[in-house]
PDB file of N, CA and C in Angstrom:
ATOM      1  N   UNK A   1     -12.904   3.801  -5.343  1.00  0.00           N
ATOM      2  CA  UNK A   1     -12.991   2.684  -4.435  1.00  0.00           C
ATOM      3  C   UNK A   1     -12.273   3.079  -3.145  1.00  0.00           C
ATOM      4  N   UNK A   2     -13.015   3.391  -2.348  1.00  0.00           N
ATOM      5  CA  UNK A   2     -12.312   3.597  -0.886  1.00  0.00           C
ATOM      6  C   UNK A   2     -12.005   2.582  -0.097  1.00  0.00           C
ATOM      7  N   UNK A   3     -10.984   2.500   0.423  1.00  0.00           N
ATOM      8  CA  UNK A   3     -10.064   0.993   0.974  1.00  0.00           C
ATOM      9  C   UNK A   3     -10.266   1.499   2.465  1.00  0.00           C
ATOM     10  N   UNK A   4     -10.232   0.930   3.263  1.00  0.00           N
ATOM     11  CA  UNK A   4      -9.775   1.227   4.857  1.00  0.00           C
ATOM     12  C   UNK A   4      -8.838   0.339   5.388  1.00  0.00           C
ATOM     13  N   UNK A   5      -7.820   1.141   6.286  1.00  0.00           N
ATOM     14  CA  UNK A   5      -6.939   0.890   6.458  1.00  0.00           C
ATOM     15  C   UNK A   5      -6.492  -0.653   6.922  1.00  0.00           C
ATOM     16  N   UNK A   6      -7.889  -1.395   7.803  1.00  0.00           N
ATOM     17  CA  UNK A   6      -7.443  -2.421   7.520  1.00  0.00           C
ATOM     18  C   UNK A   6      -7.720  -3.491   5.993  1.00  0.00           C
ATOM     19  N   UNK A   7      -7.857  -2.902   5.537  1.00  0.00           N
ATOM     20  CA  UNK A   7      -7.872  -3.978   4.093  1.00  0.00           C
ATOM     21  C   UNK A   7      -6.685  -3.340   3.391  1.00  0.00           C
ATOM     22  N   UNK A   8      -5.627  -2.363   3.363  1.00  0.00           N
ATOM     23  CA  UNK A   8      -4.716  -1.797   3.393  1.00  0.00           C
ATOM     24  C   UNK A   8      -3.537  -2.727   3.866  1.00  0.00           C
ATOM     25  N   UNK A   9      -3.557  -2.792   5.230  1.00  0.00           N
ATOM     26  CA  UNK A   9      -2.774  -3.940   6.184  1.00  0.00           C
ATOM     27  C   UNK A   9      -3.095  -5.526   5.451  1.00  0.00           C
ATOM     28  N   UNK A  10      -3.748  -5.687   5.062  1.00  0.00           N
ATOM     29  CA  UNK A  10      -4.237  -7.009   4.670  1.00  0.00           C
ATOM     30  C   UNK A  10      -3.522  -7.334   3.303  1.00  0.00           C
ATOM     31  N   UNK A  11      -3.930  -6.206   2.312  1.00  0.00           N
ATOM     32  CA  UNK A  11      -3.205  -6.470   1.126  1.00  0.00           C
ATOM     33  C   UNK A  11      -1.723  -6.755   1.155  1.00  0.00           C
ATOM     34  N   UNK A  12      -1.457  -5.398   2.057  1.00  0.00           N
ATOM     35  CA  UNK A  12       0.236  -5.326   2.224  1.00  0.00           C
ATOM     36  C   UNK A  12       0.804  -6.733   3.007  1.00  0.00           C
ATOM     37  N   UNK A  13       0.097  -6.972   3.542  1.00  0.00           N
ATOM     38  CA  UNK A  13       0.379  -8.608   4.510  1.00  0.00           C
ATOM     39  C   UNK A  13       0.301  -9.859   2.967  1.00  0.00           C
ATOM     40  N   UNK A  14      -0.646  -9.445   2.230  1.00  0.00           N
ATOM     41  CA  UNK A  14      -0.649 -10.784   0.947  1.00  0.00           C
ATOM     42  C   UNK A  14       0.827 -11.245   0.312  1.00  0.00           C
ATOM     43  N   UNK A  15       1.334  -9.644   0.265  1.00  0.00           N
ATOM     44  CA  UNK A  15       2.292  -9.179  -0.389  1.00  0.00           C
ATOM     45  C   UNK A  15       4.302  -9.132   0.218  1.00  0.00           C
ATOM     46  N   UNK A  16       3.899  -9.688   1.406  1.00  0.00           N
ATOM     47  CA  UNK A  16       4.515  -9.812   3.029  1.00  0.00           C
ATOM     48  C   UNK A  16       5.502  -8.165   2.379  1.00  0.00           C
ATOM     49  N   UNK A  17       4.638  -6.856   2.613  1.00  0.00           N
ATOM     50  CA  UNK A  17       5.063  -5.724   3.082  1.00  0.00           C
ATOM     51  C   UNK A  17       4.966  -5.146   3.842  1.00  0.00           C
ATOM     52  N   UNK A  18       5.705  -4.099   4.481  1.00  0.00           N
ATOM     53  CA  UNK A  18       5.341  -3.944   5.763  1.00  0.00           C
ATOM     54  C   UNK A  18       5.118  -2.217   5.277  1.00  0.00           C
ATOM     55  N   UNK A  19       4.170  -1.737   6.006  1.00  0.00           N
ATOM     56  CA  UNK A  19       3.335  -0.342   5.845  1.00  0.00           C
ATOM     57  C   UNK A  19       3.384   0.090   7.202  1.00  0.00           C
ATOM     58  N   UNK A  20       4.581   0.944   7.314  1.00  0.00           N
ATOM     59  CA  UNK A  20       4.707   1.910   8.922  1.00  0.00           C
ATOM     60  C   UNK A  20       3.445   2.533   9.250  1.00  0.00           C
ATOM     61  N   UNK A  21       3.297   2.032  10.713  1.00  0.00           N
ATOM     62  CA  UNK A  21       2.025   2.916  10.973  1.00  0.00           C
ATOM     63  C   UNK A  21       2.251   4.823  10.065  1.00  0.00           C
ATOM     64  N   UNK A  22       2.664   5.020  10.309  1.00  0.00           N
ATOM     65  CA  UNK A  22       2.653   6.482  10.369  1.00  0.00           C
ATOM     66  C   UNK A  22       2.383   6.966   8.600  1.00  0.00           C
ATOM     67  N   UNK A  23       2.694   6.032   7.901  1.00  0.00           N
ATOM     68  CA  UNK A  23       2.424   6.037   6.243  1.00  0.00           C
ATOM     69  C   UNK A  23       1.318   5.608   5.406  1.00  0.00           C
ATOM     70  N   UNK A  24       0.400   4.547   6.605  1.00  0.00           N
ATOM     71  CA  UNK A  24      -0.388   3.668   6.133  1.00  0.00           C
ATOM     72  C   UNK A  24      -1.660   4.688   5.313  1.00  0.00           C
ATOM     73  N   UNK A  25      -1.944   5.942   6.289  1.00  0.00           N
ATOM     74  CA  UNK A  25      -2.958   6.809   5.848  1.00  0.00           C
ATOM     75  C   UNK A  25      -3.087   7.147   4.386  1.00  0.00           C
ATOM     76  N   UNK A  26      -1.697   7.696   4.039  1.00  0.00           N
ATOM     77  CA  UNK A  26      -0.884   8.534   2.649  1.00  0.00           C
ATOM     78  C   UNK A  26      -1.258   6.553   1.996  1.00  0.00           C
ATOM     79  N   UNK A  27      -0.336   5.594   1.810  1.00  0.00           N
ATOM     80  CA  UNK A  27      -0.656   4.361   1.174  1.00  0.00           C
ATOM     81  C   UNK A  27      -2.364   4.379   1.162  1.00  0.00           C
ATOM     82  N   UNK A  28      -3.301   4.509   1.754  1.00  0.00           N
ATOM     83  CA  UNK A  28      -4.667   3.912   1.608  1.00  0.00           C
ATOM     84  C   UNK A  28      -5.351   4.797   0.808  1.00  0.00           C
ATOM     85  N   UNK A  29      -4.343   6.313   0.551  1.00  0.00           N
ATOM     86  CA  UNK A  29      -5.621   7.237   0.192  1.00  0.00           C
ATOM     87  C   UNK A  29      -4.728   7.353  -1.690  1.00  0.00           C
ATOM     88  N   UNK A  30      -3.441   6.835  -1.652  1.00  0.00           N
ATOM     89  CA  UNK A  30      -2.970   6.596  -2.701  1.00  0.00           C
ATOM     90  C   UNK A  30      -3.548   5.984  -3.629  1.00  0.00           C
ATOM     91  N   UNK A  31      -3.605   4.232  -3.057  1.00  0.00           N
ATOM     92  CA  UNK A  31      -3.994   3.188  -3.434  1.00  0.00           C
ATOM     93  C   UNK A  31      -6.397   3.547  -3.756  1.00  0.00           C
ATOM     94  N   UNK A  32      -6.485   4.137  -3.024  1.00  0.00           N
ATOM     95  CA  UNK A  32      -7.916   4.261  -2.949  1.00  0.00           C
ATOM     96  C   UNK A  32      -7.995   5.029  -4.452  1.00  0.00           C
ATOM     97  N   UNK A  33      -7.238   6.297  -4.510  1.00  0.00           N
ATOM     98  CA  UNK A  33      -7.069   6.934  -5.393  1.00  0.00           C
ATOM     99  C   UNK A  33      -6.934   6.181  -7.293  1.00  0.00           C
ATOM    100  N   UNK A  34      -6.096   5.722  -6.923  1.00  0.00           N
ATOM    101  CA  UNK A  34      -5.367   4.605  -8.192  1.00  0.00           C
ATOM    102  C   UNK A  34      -6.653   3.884  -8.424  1.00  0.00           C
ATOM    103  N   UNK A  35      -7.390   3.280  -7.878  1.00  0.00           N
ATOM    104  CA  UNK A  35      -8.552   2.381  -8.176  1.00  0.00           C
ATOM    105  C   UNK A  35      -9.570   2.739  -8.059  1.00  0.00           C
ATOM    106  N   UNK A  36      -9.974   3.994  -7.885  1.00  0.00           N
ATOM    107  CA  UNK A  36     -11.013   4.632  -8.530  1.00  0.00           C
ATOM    108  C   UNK A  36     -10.865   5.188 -10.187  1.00  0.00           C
ATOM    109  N   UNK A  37      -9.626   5.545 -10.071  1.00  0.00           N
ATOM    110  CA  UNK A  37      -9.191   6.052 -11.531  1.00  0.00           C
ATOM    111  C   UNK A  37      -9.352   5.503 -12.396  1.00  0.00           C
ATOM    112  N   UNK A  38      -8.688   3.645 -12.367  1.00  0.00           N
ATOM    113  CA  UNK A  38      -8.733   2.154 -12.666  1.00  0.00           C
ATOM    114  C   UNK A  38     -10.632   2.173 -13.167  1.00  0.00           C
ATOM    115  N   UNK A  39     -11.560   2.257 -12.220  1.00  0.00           N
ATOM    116  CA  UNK A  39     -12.894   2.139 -12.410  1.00  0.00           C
ATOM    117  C   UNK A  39     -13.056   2.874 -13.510  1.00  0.00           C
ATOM    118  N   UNK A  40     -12.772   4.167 -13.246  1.00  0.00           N
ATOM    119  CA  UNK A  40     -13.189   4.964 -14.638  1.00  0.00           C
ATOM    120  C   UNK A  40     -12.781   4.653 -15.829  1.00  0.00           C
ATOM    121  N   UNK A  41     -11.763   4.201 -15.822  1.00  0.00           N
ATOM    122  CA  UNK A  41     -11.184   4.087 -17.140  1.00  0.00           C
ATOM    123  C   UNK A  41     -12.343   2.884 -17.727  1.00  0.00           C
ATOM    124  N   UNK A  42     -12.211   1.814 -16.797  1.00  0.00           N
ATOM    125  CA  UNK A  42     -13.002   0.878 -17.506  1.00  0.00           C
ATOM    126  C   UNK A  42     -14.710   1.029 -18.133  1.00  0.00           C
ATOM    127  N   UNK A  43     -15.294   1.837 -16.992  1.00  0.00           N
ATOM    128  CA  UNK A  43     -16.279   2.265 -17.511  1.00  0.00           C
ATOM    129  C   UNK A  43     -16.659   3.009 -18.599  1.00  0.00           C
ATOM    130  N   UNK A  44     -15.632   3.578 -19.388  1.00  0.00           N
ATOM    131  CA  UNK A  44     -15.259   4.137 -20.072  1.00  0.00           C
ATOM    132  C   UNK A  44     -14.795   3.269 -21.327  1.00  0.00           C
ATOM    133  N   UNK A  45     -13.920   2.405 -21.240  1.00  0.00           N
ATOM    134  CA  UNK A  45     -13.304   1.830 -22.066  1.00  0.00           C
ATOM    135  C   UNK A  45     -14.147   0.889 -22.289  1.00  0.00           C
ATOM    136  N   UNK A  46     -14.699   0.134 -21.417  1.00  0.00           N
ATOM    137  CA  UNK A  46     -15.721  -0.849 -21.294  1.00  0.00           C
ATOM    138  C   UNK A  46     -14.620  -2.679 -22.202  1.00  0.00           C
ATOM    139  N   UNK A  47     -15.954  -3.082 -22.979  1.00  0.00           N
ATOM    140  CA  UNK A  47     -15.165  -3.882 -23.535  1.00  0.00           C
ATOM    141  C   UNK A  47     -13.845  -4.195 -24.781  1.00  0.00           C
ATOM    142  N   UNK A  48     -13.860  -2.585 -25.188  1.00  0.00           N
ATOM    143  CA  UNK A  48     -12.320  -2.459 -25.758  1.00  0.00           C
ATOM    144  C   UNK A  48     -11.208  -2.558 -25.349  1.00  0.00           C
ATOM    145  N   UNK A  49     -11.502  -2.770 -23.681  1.00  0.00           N
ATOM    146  CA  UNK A  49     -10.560  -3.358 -22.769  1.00  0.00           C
ATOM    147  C   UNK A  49      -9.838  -4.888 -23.028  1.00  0.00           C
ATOM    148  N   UNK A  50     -11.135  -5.938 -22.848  1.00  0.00           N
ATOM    149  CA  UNK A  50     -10.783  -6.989 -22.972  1.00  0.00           C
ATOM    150  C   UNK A  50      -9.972  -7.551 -24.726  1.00  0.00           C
ATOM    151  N   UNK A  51     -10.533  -6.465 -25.076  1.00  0.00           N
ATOM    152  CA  UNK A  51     -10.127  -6.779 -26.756  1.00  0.00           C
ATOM    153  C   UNK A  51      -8.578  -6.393 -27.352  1.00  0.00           C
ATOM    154  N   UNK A  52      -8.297  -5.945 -26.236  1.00  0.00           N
ATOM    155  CA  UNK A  52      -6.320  -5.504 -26.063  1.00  0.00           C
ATOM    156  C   UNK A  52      -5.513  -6.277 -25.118  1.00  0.00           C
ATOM    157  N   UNK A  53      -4.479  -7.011 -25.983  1.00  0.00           N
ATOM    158  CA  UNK A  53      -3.859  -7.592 -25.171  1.00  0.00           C
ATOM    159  C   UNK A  53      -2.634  -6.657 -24.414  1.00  0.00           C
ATOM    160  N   UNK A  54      -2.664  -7.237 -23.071  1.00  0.00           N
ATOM    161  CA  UNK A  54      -1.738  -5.880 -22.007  1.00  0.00           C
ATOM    162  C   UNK A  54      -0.046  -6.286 -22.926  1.00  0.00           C
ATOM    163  N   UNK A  55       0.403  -5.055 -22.259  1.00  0.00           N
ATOM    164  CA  UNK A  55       1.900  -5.124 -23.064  1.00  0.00           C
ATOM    165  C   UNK A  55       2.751  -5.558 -21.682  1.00  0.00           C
ATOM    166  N   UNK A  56       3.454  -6.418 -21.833  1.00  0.00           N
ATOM    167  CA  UNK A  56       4.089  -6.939 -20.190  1.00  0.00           C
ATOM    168  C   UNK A  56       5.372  -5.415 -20.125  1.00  0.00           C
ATOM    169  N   UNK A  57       5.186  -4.905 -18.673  1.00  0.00           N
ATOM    170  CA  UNK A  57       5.936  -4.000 -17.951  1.00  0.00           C
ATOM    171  C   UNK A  57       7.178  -4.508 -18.306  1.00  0.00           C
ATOM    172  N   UNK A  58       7.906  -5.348 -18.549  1.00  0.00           N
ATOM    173  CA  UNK A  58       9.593  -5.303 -18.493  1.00  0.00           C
ATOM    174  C   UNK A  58       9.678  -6.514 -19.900  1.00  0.00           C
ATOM    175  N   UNK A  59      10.777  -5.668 -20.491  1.00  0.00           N
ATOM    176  CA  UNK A  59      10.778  -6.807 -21.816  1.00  0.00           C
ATOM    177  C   UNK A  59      12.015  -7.611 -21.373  1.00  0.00           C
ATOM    178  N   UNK A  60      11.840  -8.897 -21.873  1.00  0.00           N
ATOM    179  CA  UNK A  60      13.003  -9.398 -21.499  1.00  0.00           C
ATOM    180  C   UNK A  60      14.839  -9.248 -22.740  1.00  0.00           C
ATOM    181  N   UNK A  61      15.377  -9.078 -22.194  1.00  0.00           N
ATOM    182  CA  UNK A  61      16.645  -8.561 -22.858  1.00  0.00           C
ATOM    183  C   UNK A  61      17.229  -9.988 -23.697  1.00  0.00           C
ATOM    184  N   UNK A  62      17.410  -9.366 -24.674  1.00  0.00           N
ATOM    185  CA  UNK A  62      17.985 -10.538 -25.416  1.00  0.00           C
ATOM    186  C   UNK A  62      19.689 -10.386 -25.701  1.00  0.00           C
ATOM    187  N   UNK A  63      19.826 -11.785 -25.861  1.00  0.00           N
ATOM    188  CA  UNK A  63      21.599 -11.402 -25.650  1.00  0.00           C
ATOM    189  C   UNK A  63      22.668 -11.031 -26.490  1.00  0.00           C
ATOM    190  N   UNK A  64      23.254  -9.994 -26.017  1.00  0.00           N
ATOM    191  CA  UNK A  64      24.045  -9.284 -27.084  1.00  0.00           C
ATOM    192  C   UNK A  64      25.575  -9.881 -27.429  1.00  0.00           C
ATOM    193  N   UNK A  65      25.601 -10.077 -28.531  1.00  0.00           N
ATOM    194  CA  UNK A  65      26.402 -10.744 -28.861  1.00  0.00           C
ATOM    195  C   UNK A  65      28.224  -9.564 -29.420  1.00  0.00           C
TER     196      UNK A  65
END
């Protein structure tokens, strides 16, 4: 999925981040990168996707006694 830079600026604005001109290139071809990868997988995985529930990124800590 190829992004251009202004839909780049746009996301990063959803997100209120700010993307230095001079980085935005390296961020769009990152992000372009990542979600093509994202595509494949799914095409690939297809609906064994939906049939897994995601594991949440940060567990919450329980208290140590």
């Amino acid at each position: 999925m190829e992004l251009t830079s202004q839909q780049i600026i746009e996301i990063a604005r959803l997100v209120e981040l700010e993307i230095p001109p001079g980085e935005l290139e390296n961020v769009a071809l990152r992000l372009s990168t990542v979600l093509t990868e994202m595509e494949a997988i799914e095409r690939e995985l297809g609906a064994l996707m939906d049939k897994t529930d995601p594991i949440p990124p940060v567990y919450p800590h329980e208290p140590q006694d």
